[in-house]
Protein backbone atom coordinates (compact mmCIF):
# COMPACT_ATOMS: atom_id res chain seq x y z
CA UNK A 1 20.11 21.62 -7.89
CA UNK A 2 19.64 18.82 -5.61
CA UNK A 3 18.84 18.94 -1.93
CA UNK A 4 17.67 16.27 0.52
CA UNK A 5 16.66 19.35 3.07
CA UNK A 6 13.06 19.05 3.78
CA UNK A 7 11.13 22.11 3.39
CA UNK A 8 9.39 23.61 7.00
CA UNK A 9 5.91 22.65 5.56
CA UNK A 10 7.26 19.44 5.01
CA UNK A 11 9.06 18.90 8.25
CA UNK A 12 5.65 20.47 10.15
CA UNK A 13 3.81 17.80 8.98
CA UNK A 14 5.90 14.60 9.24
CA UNK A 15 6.20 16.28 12.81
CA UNK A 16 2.49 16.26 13.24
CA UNK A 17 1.89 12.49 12.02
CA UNK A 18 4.73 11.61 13.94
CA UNK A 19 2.63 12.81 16.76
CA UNK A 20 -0.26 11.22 15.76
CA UNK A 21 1.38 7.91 15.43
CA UNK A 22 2.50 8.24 18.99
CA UNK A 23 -0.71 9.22 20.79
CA UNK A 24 -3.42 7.54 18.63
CA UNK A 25 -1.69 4.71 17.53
CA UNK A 26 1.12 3.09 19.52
CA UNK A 27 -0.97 2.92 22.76
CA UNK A 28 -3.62 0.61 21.06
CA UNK A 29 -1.09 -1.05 18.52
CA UNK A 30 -1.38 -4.24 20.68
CA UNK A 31 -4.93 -4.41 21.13
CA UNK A 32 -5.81 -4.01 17.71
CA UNK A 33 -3.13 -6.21 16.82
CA UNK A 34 -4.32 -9.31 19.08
CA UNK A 35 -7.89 -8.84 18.66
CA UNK A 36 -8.07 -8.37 14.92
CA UNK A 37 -10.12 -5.97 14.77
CA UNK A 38 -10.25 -2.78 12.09
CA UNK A 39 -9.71 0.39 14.18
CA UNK A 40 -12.39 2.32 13.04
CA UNK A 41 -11.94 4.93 16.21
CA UNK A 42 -8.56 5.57 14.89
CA UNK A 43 -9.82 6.80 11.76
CA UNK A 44 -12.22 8.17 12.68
CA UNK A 45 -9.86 9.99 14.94
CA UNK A 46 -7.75 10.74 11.93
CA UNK A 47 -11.06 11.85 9.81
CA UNK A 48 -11.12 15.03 12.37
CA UNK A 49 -8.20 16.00 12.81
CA UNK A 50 -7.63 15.87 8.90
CA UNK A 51 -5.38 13.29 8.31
CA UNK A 52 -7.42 11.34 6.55
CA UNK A 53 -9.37 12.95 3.65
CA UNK A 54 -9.23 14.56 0.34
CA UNK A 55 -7.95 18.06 1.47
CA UNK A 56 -4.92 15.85 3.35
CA UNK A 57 -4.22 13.74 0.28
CA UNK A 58 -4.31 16.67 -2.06
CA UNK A 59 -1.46 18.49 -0.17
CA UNK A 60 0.42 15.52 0.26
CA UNK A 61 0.10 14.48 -3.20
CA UNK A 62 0.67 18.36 -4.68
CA UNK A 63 4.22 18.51 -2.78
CA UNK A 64 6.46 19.50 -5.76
CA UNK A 65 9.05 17.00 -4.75
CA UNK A 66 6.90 14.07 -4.77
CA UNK A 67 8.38 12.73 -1.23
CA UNK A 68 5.13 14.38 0.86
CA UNK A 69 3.07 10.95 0.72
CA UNK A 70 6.47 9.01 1.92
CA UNK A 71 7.14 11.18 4.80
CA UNK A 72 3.24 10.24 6.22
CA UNK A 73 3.35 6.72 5.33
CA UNK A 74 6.68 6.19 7.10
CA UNK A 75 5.42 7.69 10.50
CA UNK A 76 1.99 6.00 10.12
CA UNK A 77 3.88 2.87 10.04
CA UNK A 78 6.16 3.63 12.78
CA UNK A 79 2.89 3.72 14.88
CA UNK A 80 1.37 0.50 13.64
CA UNK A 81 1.69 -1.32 10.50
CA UNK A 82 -1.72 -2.96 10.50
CA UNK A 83 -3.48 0.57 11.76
CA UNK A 84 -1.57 2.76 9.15
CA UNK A 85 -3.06 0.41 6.37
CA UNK A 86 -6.66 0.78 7.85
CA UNK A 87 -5.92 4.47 7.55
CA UNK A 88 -3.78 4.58 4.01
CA UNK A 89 -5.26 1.61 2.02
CA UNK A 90 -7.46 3.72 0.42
CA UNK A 91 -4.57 4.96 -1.47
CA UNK A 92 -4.45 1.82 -3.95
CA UNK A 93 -8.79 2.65 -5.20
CA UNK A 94 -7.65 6.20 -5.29
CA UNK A 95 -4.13 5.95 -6.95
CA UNK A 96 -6.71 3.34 -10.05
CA UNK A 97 -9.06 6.02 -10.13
CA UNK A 98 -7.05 9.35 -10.20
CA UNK A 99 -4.61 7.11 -12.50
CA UNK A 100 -7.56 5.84 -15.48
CA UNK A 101 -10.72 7.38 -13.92
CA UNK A 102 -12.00 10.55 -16.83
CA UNK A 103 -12.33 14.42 -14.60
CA UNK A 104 -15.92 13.17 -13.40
CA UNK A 105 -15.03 10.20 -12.47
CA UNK A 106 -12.30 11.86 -10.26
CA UNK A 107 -14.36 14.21 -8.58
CA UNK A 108 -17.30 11.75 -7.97
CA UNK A 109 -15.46 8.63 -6.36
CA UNK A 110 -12.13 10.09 -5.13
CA UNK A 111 -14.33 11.89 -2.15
CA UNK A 112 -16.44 8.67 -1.66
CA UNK A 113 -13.51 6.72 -1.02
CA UNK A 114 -13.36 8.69 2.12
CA UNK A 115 -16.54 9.77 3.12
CA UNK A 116 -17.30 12.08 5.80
CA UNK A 117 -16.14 13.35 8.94
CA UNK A 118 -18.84 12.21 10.98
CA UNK A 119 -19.00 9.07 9.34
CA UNK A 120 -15.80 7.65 7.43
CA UNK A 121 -15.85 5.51 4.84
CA UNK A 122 -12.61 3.07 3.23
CA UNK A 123 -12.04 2.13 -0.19
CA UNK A 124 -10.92 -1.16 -2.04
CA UNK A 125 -8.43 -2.15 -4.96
CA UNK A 126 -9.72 -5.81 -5.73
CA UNK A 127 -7.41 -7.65 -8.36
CA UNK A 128 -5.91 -10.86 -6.56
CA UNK A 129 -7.86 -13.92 -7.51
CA UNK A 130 -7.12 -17.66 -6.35
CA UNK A 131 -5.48 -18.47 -9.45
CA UNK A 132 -4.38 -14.93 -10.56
CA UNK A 133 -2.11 -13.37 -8.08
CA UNK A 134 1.08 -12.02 -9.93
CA UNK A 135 -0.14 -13.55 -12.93
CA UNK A 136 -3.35 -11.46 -13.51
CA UNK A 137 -3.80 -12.64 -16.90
CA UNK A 138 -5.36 -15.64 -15.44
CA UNK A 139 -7.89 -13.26 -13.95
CA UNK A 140 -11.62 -15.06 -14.29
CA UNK A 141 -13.73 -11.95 -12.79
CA UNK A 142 -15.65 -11.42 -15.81
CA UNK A 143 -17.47 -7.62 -16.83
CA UNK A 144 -20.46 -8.62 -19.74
CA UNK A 145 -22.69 -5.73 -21.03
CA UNK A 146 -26.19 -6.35 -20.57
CA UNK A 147 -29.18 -4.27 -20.71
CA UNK A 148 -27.42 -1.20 -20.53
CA UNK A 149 -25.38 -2.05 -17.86
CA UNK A 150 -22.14 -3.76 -16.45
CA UNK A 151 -22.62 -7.16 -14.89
CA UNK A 152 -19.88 -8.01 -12.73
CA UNK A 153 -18.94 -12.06 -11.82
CA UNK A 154 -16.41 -13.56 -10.10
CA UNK A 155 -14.07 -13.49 -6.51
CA UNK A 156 -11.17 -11.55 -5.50
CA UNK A 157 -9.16 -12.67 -2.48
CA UNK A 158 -6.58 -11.24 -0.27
CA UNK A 159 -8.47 -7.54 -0.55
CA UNK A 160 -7.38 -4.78 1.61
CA UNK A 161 -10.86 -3.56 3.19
CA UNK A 162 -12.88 -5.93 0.91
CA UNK A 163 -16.11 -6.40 1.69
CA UNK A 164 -16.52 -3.34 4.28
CA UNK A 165 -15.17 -0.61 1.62
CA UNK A 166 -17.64 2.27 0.59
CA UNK A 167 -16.30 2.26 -2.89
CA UNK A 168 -14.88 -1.31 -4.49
CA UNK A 169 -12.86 -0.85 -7.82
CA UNK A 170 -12.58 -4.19 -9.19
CA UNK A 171 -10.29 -5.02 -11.95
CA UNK A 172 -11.93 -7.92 -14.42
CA UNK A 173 -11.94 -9.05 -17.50
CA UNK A 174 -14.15 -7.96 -20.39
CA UNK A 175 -12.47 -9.41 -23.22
CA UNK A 176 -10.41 -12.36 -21.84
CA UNK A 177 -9.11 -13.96 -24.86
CA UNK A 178 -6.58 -10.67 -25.24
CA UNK A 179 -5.52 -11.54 -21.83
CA UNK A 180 -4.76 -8.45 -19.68
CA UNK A 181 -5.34 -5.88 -22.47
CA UNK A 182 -9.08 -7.16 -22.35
CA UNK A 183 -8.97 -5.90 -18.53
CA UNK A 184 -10.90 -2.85 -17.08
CA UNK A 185 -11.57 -1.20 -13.77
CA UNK A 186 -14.94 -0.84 -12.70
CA UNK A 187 -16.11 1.14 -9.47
CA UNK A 188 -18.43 -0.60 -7.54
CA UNK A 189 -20.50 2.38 -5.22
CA UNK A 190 -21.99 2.13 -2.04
CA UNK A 191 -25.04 -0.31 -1.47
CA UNK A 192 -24.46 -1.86 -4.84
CA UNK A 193 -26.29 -5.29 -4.54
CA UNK A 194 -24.43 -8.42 -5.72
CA UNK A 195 -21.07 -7.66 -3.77
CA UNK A 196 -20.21 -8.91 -0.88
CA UNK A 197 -17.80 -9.90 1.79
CA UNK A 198 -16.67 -13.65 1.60
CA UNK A 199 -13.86 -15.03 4.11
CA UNK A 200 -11.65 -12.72 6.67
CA UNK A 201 -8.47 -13.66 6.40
CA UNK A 202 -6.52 -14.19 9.73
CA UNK A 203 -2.96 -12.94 9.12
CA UNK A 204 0.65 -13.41 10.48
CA UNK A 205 0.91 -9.94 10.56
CA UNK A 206 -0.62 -6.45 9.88
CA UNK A 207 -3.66 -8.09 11.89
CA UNK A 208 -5.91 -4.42 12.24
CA UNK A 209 -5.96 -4.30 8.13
CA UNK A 210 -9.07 -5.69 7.01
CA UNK A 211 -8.28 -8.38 4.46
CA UNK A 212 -11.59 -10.97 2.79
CA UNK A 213 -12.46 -12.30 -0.17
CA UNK A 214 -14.94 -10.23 -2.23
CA UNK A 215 -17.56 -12.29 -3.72
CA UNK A 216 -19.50 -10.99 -6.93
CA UNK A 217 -22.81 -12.54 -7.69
CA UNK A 218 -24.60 -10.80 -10.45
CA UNK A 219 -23.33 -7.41 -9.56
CA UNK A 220 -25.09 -4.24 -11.76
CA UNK A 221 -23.14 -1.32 -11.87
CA UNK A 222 -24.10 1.73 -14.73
CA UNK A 223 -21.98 2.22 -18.10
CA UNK A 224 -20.05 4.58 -16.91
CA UNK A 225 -18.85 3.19 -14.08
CA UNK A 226 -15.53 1.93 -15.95
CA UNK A 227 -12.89 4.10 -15.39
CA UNK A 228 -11.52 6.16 -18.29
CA UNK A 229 -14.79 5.66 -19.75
CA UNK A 230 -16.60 3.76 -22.62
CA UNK A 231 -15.15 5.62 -25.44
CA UNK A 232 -11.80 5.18 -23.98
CA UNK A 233 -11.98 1.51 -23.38
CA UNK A 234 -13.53 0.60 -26.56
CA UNK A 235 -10.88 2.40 -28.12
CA UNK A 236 -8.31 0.16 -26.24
CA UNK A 237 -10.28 -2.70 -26.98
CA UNK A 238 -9.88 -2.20 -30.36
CA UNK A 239 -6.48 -1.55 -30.63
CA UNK A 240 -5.89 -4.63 -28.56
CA UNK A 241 -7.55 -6.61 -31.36
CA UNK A 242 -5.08 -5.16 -33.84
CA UNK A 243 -2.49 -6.43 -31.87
CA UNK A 244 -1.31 -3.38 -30.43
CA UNK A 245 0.19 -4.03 -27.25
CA UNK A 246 -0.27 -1.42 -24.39
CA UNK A 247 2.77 -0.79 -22.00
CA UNK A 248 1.02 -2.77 -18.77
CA UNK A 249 -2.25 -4.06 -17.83
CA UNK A 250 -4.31 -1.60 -15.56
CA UNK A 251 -3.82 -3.47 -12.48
CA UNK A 252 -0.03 -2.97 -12.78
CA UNK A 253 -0.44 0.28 -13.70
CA UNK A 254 -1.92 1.37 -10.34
CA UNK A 255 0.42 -0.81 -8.46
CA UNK A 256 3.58 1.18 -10.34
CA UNK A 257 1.94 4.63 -8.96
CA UNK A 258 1.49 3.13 -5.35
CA UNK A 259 5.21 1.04 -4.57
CA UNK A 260 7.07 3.73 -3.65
CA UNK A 261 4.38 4.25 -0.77
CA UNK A 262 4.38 1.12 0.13
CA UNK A 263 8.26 0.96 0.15
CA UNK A 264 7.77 3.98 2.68
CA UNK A 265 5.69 1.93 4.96
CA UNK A 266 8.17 -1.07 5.34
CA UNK A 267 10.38 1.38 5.89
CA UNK A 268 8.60 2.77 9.07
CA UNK A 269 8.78 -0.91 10.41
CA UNK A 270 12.51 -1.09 9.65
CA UNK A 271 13.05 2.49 11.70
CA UNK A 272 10.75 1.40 14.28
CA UNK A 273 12.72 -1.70 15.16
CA UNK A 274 16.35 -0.28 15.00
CA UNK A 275 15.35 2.76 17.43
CA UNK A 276 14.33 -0.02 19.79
CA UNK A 277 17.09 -1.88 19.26
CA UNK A 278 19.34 0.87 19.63
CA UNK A 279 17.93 1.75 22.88
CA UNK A 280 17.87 -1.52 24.05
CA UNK A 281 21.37 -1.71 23.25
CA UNK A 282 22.79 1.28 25.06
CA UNK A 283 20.72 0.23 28.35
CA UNK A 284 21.04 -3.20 28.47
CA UNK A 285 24.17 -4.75 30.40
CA UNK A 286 25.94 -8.10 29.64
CA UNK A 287 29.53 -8.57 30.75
CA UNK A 288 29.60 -5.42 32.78
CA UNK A 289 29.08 -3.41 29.95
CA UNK A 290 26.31 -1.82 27.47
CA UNK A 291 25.46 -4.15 24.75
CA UNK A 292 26.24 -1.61 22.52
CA UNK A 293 30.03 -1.41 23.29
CA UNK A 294 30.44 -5.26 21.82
CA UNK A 295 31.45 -4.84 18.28
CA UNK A 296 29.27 -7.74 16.90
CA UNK A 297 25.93 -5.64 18.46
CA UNK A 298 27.63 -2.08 17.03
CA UNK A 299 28.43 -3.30 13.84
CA UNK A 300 24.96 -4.89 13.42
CA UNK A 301 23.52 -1.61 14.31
CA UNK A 302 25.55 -0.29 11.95
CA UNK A 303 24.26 -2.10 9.32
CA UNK A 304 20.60 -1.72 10.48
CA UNK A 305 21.15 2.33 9.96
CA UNK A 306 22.96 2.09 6.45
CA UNK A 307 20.43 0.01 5.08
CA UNK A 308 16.96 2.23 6.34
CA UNK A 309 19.06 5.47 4.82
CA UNK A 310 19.74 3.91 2.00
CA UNK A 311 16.17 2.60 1.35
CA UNK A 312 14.89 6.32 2.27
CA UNK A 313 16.95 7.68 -0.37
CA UNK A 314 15.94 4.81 -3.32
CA UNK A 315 11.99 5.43 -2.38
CA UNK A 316 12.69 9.24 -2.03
CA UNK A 317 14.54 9.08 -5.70
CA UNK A 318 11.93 7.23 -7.10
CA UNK A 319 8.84 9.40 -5.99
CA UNK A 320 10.98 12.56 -7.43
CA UNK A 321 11.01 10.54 -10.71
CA UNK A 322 7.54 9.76 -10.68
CA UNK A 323 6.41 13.54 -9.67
CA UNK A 324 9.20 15.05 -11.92
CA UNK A 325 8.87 12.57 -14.84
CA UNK A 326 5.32 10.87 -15.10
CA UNK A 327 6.65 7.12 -14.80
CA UNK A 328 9.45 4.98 -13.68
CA UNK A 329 11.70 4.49 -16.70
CA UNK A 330 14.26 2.97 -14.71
CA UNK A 331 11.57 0.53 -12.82
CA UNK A 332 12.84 3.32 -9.73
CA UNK A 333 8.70 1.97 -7.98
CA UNK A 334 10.17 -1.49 -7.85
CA UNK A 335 13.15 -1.07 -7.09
CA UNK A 336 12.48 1.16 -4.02
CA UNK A 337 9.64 -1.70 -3.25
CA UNK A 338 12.04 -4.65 -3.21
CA UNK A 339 15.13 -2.85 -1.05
CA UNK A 340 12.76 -1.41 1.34
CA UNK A 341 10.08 -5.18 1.81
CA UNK A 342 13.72 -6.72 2.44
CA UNK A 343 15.60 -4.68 4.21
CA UNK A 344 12.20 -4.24 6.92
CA UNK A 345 12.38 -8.22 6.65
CA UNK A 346 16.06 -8.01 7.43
CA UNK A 347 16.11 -5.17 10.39
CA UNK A 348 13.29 -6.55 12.25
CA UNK A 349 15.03 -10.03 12.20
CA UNK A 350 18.16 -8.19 13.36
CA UNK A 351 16.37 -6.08 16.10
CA UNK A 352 15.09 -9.52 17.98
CA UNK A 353 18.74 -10.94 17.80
CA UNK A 354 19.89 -8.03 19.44
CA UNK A 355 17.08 -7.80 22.04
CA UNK A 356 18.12 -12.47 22.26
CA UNK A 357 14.56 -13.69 24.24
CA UNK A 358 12.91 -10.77 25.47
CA UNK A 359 12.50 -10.07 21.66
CA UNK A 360 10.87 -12.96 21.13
CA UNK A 361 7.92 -12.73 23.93
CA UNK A 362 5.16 -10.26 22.75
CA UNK A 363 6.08 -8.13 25.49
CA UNK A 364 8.50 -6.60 23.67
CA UNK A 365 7.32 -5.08 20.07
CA UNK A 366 10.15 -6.09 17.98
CA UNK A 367 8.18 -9.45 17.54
CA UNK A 368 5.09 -7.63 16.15
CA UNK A 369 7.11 -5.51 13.73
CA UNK A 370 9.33 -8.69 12.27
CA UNK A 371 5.44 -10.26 11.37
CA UNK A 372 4.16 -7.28 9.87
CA UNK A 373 7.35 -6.62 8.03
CA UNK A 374 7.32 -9.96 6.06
CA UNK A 375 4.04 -8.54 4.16
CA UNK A 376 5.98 -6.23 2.01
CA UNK A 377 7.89 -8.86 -0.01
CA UNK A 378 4.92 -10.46 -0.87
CA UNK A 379 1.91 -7.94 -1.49
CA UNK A 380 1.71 -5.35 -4.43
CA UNK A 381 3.98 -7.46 -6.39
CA UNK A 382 6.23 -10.16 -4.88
CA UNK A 383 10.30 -9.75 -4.12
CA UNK A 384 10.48 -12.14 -7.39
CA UNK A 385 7.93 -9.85 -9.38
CA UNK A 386 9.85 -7.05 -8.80
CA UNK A 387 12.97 -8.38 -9.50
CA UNK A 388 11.41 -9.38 -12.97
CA UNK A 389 10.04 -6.05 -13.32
CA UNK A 390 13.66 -4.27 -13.11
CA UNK A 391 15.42 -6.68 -15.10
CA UNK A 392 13.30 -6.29 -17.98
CA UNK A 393 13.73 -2.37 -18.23
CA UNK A 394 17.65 -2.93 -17.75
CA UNK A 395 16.73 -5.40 -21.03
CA UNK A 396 15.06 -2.61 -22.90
CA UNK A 397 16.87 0.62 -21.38
């Protein structure tokens, strides 16, 4: 049986981030936003109130329907875009390392990731180079054995809390001429010299995320600091020198596990902006009457609504897949990534036509939400990338 009705745990604790996101978040949205600035209070805040940690992930992520994580991410991003990253971009290290990490591994770094209470830490996915962003087969971040160690070279740009993450896992090459089946993960811990943060990027939108270039100069990390292993990856070495071709690289591994969540987010945007918009619409005259009762502004508001249900439903479909079935067979991650990136591209856009100039001034928000929308056709895998991604299972299916 089938039934979109969400159970009262699950409806208790959307409830309670949607609180969250409306006290802790909204009010400081625009500071956070203009200064660029990580909101470390917020997690903080978060931290105690158990939001943000691994007894909150593990009964999000042990919800038997698999929509749990979606239901936070959505109100997070209601609040803030920018400040729900700084709380939930942790997920990407954590999805790599629950995804290829061995037991140990899980139990070690997963906690890390998040550190304390009293003193909270952040993690860090770091793939994107300057000449390997969709393409990571051109990745040049090399991983050589020496003296009983890893010995990590090479910078990653565009990384989500790079540089001021606890825990970095960085994806690089150990065997480049087999292109991304010669790629491992490699956690990077806490006070590990040789890694550092290069260049903070200043963005169009999601401005309280954290985003620099991670330099690696010489970096040491133990053996058994690549995930899965050394007896797994030599083992996938090998059979990568046979000419055995794995599925997907372990980059886009972790970024199949984490779309759906990140189709949630733009999502939250999208919702954000039409219940403005709506508003807006019912109070504000023109012509003697609510904008609302011309058909142009209702039938655009229409639209606005169809689309963010129908994006809920894709990402909701495709987490029940993935919780239900292990993987997307379908490419359900990237397709629930694409609709929801465009249609939060498409309803912000439509929110400041319906507001006309005050939605254009940053004293309304709609202005805010249409740049931090535009993120989520681009990061995680591009519009185009996942548009190549779905065709090609339709070509095997």
């Amino acid at each position: 049986m089938v039934s979109f009705e969400l159970s009262d745990e699950q409806r208790e604790i959307r409830d309670w981030v949607h609180a969250f996101a409306e006290k802790e978040i909204r009010p400081v949205a625009v500071q956070y936003d203009e200064a660029e600035e990580f909101p470390w209070p917020v997690v903080k805040k978060a931290a105690e109130v158990g939001l943000y940690g691994v007894d909150f992930l593990q009964q999000t992520y042990g919800d038997p329907t698999g929509i749990m994580p979606a239901l936070v991410a959505e109100e997070l991003t209601w609040g803030c875009a920018g400040i729900a990253l700084a709380i939930q971009g942790t997920g990407l290290p954590i999805a790599a390392i629950f995804s290829q990490g061995t037991p140990e591994q899980i139990a070690t770094w997963i906690p890390a990731c998040f550190g304390t209470v009293e003193k909270p830490e952040v993690g860090a996915f770091a793939v994107t180079e300057a000449d390997a962003g969709s393409d990571v087969s051109s990745m040049k971040t090399r991983a050589v054995r020496k003296n009983g160690d890893w010995v990590l070279n090479g910078q990653k740009i565009f990384i989500t809390n790079g540089g001021i993450a606890g825990v970095h896992v960085v994806v690089a090459a150990v065997e480049p001429e087999l292109g991304t089946r010669g790629q491992a993960s490699f956690v990077v811990p806490p006070g590990t010299n040789g890694i550092r943060q290069g260049k903070k990027e200043r963005k169009m939108g999601i401005r309280a995320s954290h985003t620099a270039e991670v330099i690696l100069e010489d970096c040491t990390i133990p053996l058994e600091n690549v995930l899965g292993g050394m007896e797994k990856l030599e083992a996938r070495l090998a059979r990568a020198r046979e000419g055995t071709h794995s599925r997907s690289s372990v980059a886009l591994k972790t970024f199949e596990l984490s779309r759906p969540i990140v189709g949630a987010m733009a999502l939250g945007i999208a919702r954000a902006a039409f219940e403005f918009a709506l508003q807006y619409a019912k109070e504000r005259k023109q012509f003697g009457r609510p904008l609302i009762e011309n058909q142009a502004i209702a039938f655009m508001l229409a639209d606005m609504a169809t689309e963010i249900e129908a994006t809920r439903a894709l990402i909701w479909r495709a987490l029940w897949e993935g919780r239900n079935g292990g993987e997307f067979k379908k490419a359900e991650g990237s397709m629930a990534k694409l609709k929801a990136g465009e249609v939060a591209v498409k309803v912000t856009d439509q929110a400041i036509q319906i507001c006309g100039g005050y939605g254009y001034i940053r004293d309304f928000p709609v202005e805010k939400w249409h740049r931090d929308a535009k993120i989520y056709t681009l990061f995680e895998g591009t519009s185009e990338i996942q548009r190549l991604v779905i065709s090609r299972a339709l070509a095997h299916a």
